[in-house]
C-alpha atoms as a PDB file:
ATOM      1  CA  UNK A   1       0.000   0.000   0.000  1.00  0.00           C
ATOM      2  CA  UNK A   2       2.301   2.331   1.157  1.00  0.00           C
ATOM      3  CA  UNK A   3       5.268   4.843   0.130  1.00  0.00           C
ATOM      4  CA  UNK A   4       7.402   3.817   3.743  1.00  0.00           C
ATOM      5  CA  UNK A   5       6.983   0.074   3.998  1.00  0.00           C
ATOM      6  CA  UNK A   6       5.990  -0.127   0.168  1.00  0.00           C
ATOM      7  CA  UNK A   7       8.206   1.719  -1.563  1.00  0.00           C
ATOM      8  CA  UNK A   8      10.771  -0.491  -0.413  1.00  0.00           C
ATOM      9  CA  UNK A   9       8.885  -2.851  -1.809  1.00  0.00           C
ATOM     10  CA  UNK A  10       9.538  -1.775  -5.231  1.00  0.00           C
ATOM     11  CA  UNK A  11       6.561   0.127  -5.735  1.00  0.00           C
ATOM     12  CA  UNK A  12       3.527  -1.606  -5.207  1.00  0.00           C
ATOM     13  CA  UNK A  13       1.394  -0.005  -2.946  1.00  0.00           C
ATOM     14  CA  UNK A  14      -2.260  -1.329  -1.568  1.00  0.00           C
ATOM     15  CA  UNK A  15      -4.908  -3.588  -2.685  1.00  0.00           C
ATOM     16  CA  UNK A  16      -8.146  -4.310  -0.863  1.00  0.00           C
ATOM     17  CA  UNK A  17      -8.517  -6.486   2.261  1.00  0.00           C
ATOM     18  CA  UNK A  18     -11.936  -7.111   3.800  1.00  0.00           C
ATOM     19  CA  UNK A  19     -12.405  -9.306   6.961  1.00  0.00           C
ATOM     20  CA  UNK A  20     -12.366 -12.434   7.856  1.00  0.00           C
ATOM     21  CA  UNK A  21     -12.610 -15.185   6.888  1.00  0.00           C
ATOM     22  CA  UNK A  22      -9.957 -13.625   4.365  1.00  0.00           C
ATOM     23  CA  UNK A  23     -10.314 -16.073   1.875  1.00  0.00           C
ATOM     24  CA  UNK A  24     -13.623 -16.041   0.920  1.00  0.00           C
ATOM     25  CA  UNK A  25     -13.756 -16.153  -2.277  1.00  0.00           C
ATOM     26  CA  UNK A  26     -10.426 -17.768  -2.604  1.00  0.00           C
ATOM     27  CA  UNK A  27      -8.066 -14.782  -3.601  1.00  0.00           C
ATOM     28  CA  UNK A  28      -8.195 -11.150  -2.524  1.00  0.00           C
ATOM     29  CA  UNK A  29      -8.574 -10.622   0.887  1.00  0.00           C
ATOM     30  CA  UNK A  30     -12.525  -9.622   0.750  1.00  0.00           C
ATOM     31  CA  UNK A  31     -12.178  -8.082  -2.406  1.00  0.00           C
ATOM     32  CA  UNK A  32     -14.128  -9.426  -5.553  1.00  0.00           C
ATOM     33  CA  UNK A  33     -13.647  -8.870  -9.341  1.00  0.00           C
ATOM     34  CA  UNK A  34     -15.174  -5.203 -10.298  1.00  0.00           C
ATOM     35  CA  UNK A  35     -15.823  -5.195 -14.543  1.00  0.00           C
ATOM     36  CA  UNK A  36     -14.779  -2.262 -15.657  1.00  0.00           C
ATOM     37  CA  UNK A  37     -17.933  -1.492 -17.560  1.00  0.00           C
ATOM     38  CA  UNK A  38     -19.230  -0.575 -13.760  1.00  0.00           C
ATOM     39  CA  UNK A  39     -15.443   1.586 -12.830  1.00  0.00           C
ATOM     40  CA  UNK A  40     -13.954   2.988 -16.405  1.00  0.00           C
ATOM     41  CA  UNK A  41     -12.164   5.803 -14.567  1.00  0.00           C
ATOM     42  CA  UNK A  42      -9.812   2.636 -13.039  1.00  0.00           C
ATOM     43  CA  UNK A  43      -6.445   3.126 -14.587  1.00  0.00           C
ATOM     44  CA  UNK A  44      -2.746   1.317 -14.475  1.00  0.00           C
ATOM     45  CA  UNK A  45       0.225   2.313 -14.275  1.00  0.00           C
ATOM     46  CA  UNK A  46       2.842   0.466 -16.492  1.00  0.00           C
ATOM     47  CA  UNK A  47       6.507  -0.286 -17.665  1.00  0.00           C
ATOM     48  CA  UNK A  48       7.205  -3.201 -19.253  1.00  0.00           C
ATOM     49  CA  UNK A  49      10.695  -2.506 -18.868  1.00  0.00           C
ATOM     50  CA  UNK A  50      10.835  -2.251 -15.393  1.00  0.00           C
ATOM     51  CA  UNK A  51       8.217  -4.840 -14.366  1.00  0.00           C
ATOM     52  CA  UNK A  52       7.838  -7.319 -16.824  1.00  0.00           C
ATOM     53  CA  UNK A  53       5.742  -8.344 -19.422  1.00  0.00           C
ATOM     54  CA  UNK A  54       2.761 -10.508 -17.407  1.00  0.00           C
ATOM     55  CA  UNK A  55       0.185  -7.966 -15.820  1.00  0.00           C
ATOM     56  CA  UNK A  56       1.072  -5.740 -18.297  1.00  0.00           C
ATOM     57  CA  UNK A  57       3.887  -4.565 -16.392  1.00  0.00           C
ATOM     58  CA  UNK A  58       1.518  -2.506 -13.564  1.00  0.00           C
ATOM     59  CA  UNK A  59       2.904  -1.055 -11.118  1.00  0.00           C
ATOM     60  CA  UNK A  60       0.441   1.351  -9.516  1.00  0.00           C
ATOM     61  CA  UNK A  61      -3.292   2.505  -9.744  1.00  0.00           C
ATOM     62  CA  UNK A  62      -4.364   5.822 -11.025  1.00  0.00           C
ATOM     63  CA  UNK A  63      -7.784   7.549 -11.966  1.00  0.00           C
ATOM     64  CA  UNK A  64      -9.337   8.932 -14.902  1.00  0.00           C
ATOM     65  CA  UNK A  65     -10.402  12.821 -14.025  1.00  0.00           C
ATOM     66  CA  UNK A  66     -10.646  13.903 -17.568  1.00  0.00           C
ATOM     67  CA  UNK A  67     -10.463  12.622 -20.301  1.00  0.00           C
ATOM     68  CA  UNK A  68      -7.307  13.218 -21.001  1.00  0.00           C
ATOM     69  CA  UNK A  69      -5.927  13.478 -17.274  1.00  0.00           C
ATOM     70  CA  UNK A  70      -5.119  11.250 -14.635  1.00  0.00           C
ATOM     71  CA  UNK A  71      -4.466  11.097 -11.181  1.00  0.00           C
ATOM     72  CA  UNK A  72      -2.019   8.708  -9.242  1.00  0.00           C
ATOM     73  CA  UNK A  73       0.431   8.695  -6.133  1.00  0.00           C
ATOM     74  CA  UNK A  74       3.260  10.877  -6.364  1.00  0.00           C
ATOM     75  CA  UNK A  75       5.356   8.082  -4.970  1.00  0.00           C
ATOM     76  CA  UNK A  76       4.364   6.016  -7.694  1.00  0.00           C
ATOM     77  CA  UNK A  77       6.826   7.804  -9.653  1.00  0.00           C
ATOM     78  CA  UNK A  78       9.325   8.204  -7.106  1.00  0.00           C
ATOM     79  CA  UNK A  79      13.012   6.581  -7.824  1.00  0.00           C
ATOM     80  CA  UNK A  80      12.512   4.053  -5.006  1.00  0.00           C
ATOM     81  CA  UNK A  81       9.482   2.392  -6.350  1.00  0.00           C
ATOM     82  CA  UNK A  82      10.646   2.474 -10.145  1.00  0.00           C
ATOM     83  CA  UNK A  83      14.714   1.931  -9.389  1.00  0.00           C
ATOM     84  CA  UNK A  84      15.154   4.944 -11.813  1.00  0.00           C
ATOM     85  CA  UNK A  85      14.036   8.476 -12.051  1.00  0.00           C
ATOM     86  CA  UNK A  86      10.466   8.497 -13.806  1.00  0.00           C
ATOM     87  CA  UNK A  87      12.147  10.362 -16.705  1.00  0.00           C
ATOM     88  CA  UNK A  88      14.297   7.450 -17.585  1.00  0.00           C
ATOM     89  CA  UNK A  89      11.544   5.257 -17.726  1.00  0.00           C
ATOM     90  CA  UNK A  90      11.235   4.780 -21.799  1.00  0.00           C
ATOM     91  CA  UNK A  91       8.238   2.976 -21.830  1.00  0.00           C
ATOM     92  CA  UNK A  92       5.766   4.493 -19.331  1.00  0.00           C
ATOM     93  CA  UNK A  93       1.644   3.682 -20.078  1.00  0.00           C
ATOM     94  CA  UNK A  94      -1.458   4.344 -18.564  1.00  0.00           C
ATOM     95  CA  UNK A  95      -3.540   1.206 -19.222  1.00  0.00           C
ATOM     96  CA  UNK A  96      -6.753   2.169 -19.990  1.00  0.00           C
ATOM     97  CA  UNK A  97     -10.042  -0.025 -20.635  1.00  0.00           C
ATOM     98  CA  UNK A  98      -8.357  -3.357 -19.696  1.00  0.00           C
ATOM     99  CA  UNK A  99      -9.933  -4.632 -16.382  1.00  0.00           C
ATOM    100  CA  UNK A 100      -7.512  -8.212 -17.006  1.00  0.00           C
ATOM    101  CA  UNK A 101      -4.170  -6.907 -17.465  1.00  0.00           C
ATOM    102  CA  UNK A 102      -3.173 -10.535 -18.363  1.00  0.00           C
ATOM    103  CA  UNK A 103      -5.104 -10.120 -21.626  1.00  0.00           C
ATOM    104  CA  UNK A 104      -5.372  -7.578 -24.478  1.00  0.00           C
ATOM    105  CA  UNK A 105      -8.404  -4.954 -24.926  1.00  0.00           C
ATOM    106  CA  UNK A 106      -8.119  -1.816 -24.018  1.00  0.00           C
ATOM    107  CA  UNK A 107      -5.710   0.794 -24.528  1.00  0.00           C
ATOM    108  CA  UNK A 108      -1.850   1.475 -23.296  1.00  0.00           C
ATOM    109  CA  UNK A 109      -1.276   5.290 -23.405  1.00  0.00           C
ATOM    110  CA  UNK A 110       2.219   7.647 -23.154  1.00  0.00           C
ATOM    111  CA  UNK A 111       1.729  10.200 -21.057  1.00  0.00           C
ATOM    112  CA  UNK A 112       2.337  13.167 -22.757  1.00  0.00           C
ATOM    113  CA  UNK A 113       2.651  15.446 -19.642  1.00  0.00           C
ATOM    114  CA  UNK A 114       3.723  14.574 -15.951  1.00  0.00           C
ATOM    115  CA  UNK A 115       3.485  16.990 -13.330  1.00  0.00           C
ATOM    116  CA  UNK A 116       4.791  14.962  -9.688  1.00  0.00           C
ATOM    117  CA  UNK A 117       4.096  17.202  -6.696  1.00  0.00           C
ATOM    118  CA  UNK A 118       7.397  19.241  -5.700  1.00  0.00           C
ATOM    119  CA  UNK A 119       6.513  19.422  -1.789  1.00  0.00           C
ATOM    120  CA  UNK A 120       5.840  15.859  -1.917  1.00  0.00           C
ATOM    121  CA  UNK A 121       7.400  14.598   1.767  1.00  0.00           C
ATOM    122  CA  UNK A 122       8.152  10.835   1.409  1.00  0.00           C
ATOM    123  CA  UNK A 123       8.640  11.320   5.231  1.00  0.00           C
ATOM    124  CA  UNK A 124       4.765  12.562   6.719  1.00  0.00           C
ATOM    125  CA  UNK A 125       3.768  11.397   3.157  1.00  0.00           C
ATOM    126  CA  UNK A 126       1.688  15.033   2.546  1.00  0.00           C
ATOM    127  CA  UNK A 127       1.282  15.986  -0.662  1.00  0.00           C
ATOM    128  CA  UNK A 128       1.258  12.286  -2.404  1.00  0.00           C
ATOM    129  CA  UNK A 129       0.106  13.011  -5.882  1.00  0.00           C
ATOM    130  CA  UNK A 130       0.918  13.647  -9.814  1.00  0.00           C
ATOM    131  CA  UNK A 131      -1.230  14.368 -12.507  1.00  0.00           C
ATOM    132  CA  UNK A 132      -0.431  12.178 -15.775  1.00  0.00           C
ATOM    133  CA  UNK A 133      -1.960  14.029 -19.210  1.00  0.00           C
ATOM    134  CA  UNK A 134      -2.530  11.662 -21.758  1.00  0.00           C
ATOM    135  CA  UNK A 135      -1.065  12.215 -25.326  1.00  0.00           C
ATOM    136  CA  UNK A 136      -4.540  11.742 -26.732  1.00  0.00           C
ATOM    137  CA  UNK A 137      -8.327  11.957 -25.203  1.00  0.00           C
ATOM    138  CA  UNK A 138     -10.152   8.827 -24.123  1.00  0.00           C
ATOM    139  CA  UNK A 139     -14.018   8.035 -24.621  1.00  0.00           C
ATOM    140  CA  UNK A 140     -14.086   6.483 -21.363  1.00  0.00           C
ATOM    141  CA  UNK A 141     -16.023   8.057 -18.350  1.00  0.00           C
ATOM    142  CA  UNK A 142     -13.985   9.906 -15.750  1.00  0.00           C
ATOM    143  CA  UNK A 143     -15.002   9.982 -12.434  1.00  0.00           C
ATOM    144  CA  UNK A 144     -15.692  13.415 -10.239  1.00  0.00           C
ATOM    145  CA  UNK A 145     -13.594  14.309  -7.635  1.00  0.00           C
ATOM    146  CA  UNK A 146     -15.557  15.239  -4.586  1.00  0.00           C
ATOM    147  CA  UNK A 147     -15.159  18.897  -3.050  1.00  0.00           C
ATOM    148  CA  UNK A 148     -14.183  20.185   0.206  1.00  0.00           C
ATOM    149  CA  UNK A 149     -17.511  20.449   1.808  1.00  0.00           C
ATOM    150  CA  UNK A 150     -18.412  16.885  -0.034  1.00  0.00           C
ATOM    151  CA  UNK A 151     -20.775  14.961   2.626  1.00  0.00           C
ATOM    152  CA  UNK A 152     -18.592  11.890   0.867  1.00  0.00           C
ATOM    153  CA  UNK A 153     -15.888  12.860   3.018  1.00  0.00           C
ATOM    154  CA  UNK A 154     -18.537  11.756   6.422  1.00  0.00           C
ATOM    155  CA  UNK A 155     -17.043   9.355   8.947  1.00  0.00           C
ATOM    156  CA  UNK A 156     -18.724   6.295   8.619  1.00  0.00           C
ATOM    157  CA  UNK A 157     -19.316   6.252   4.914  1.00  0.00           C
ATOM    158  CA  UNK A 158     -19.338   3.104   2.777  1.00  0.00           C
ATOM    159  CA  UNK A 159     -16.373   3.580   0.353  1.00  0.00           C
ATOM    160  CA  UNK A 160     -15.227   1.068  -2.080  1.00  0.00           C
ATOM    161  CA  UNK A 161     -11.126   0.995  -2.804  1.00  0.00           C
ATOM    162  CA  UNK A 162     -10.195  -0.200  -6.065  1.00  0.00           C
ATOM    163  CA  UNK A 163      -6.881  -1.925  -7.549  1.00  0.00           C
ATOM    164  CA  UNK A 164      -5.031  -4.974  -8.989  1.00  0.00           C
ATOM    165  CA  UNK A 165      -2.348  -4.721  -6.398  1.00  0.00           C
ATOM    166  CA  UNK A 166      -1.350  -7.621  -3.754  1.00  0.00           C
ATOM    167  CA  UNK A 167      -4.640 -10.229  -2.612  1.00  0.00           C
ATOM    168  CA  UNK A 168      -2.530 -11.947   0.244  1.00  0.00           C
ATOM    169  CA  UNK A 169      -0.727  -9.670   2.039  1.00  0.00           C
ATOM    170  CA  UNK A 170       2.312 -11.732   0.521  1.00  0.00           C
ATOM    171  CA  UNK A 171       2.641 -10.934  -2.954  1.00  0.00           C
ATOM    172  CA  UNK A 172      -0.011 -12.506  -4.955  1.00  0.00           C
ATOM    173  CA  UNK A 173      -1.139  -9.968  -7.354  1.00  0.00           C
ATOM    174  CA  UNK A 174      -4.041  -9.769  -9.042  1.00  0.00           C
ATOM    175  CA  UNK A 175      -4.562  -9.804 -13.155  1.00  0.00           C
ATOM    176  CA  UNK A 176      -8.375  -9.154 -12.607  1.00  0.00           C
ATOM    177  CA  UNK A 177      -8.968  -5.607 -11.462  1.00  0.00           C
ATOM    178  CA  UNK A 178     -10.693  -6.267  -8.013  1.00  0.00           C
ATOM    179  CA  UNK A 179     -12.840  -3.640  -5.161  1.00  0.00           C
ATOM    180  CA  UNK A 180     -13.346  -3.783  -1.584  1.00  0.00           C
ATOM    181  CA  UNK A 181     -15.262  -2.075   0.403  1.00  0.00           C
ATOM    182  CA  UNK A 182     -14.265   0.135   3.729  1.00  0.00           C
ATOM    183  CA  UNK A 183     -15.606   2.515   5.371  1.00  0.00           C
ATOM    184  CA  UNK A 184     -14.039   6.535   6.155  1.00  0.00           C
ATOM    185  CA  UNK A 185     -13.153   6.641   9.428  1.00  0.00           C
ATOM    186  CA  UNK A 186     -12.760  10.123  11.619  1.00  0.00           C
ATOM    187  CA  UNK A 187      -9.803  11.995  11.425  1.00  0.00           C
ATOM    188  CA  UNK A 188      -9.208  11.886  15.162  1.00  0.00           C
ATOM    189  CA  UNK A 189      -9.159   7.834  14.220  1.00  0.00           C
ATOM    190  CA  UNK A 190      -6.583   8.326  12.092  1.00  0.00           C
ATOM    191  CA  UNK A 191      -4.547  10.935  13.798  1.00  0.00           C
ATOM    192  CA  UNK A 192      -4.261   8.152  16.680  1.00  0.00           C
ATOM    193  CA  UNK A 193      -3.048   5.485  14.389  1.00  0.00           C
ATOM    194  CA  UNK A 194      -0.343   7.504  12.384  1.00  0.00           C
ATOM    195  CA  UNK A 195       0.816  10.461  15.034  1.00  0.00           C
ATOM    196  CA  UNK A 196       3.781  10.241  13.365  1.00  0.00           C
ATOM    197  CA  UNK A 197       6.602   8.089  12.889  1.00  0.00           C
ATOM    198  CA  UNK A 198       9.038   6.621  10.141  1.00  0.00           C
ATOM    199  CA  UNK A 199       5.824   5.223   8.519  1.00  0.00           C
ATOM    200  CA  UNK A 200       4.081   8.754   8.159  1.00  0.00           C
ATOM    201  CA  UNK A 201       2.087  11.471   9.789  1.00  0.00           C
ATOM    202  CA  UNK A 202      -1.538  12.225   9.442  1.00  0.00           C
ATOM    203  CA  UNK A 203      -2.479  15.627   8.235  1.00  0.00           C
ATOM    204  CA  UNK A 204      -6.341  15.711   7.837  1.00  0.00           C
ATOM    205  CA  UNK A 205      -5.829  18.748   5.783  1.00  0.00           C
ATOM    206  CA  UNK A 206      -4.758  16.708   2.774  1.00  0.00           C
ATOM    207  CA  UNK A 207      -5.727  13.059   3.728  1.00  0.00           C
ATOM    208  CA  UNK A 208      -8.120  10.674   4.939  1.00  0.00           C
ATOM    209  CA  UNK A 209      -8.057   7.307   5.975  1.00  0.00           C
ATOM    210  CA  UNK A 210     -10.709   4.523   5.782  1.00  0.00           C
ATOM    211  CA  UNK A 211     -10.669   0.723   7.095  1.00  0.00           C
ATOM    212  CA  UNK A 212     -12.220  -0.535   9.897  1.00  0.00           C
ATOM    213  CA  UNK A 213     -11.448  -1.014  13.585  1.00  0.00           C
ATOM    214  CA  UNK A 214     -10.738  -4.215  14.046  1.00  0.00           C
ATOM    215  CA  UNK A 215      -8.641  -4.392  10.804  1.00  0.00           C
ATOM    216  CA  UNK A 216      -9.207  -6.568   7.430  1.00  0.00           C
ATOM    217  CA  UNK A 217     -10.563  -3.843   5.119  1.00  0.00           C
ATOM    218  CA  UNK A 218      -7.661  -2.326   3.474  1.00  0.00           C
ATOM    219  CA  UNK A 219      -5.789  -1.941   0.247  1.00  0.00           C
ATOM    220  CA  UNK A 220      -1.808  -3.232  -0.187  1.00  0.00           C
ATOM    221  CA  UNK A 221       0.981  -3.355  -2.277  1.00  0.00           C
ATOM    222  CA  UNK A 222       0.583  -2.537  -6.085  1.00  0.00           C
ATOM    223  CA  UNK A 223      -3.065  -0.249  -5.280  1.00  0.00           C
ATOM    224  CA  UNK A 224      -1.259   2.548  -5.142  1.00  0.00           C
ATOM    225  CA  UNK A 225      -2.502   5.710  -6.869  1.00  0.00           C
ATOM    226  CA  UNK A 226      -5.893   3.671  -7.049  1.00  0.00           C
ATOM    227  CA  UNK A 227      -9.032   5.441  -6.051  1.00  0.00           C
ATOM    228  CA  UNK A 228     -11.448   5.304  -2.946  1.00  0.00           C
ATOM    229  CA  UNK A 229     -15.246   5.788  -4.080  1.00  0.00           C
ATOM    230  CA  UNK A 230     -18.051   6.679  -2.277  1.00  0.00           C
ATOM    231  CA  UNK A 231     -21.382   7.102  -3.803  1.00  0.00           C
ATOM    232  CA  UNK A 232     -20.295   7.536  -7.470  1.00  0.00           C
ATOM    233  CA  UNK A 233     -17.213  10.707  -6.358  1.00  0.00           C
ATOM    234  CA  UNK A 234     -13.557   9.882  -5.818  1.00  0.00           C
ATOM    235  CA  UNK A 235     -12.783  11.070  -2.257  1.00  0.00           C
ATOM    236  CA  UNK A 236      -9.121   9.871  -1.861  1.00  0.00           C
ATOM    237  CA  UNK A 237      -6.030   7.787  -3.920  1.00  0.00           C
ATOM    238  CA  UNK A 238      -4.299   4.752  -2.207  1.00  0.00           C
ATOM    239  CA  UNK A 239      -1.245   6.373  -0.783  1.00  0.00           C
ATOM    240  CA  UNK A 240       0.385   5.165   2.784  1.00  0.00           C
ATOM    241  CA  UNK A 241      -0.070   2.976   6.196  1.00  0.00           C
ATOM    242  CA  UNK A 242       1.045   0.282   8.250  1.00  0.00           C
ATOM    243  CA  UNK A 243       0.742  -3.216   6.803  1.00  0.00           C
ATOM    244  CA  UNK A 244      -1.751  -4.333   4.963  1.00  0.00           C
ATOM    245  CA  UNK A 245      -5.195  -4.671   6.689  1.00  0.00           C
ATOM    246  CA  UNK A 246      -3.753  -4.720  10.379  1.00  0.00           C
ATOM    247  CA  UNK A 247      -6.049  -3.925  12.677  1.00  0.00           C
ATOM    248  CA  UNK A 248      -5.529  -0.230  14.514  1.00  0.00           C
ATOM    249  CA  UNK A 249      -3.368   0.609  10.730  1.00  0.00           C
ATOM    250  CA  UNK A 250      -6.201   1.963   8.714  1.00  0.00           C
ATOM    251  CA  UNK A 251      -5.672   2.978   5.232  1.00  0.00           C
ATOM    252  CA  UNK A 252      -4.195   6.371   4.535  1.00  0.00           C
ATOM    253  CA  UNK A 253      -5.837   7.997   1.414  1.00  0.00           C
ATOM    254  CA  UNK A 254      -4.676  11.411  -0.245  1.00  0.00           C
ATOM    255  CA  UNK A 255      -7.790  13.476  -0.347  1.00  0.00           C
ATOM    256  CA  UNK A 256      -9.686  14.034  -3.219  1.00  0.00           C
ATOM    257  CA  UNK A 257     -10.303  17.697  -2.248  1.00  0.00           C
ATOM    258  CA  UNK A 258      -6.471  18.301  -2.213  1.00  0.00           C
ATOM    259  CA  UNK A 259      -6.021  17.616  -5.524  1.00  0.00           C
ATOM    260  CA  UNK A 260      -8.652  19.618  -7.398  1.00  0.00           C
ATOM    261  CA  UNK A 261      -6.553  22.819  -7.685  1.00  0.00           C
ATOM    262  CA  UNK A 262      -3.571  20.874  -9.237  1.00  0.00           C
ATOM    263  CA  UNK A 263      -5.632  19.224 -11.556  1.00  0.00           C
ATOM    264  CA  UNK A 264      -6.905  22.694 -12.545  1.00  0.00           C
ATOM    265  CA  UNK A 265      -3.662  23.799 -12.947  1.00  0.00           C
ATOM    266  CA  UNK A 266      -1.896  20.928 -14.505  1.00  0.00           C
ATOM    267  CA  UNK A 267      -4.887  18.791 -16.293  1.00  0.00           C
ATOM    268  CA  UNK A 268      -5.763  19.062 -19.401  1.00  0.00           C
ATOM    269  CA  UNK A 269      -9.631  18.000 -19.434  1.00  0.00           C
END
């Protein structure tokens, strides 16, 4: 899931965990397969070069806000998760419109702009976001971002996390693009979990964090840069935590209302 623990990793970042009895339906942990005919703003991140061929070489979630812009992590693109700086990566796509990234369909897109937050700190994790432009527009449906004063943003709300990132805890990664669902938790919630410490410091300001108390609904490694949903508006992006589904380690999501003016300033529609 996260930039700490996950970066290290080698980039992948959160995938969704529901509770037990984890295995379910015999792969993600609570999560299910979600067509993309139902989530068409669901985007990957991709280098064959750097990740192999199988999956399509994914790497990290992002969202469609426009048709020609996207949203992801900024850590996504950060040196430690891609072993290079992002501008030496030759063959970076968005994969759009393919829901099994084992198979074909769909479309793999350069990015014909990238914009990765300057006062991104990979220590409190603030600021965790890019915007991607795409070097053509998409027919696909992008998803709005909720506001500030969204009533998506309520403790207690359903939410649904999204992402083809790790279904064990362990490395198993999913080909199948796959949802969960959580639920937002308070900020004072969250503010206990992640005071602050090597793994990252809450800042309600430009985060949120959803899960649920006794742990199991999460996201893990490879989700990040993947969007949180409730009721139809993206309220965060898969960005940091503890673990994967730990219970008292909720999810840490970068707000949705964060990134509206940079995807004024640096979308393109």
């Amino acid at each position: 899931m996260r930039p700490t623990a996950h970066a290290a990793l080698g980039a992948l970042a959160l995938v969704l965990a529901l509770p037990a009895p984890a295995a379910a339906d015999g792969s993600v942990i609570g999560g299910k397969p979600a067509p993309l005919s139902h989530s068409p703003w669901a985007v990957a991140l991709a280098s064959h070069e750097r990740f192999g061929v199988q999956r399509s070489g994914q790497f990290c979630g992002g969202v469609l806000v426009g048709h020609s812009t996207v949203v992801t992590a900024a850590h996504c693109l950060s040196k430690e998760v891609l072993g290079v700086p992002w501008r030496e990566v030759r063959d970076l796509r968005i994969v759009v419109g393919r829901d099994k990234l084992s198979g074909g369909g769909g479309q793999e897109l350069k990015p014909a702009k990238i914009w990765v937050n300057p006062r991104y700190n990979n220590y409190t994790n603030d600021g965790d976001m890019a915007v991607l432009t795409l070097d053509r527009p998409v027919p696909n449906r992008p998803i709005p971002m909720a506001g500030r004063q969204d009533s998506a943003y309520r403790p207690g709300n359903a939410a649904t996390v999204y992402g083809w990132g790790d279904t064990t805890g362990g490395g198993s990664y999913a080909s199948q693009l796959r949802a969960a669902r959580v639920n937002v938790l308070p900020d004072a919630v969250c503010a206990r979990a992640y005071p602050g410490s090597a793994d990252g410091t809450y800042k309600p300001r430009t985060m949120l964090c959803a899960g649920a108390p006794h742990g199991g609904h999460d996201a893990c490694q490879g989700d990040s840069g993947g969007p949180l949903v409730v009721r139809g508006r993206l309220v965060g992006l898969v960005s940091w935590g503890t673990g994967c589904g730990q219970a008292g380690s909720p999810g840490v999501y970068t707000r949705a209302s964060a990134l509206l003016p940079v995807v004024s300033a640096h979308g393109a529609g």
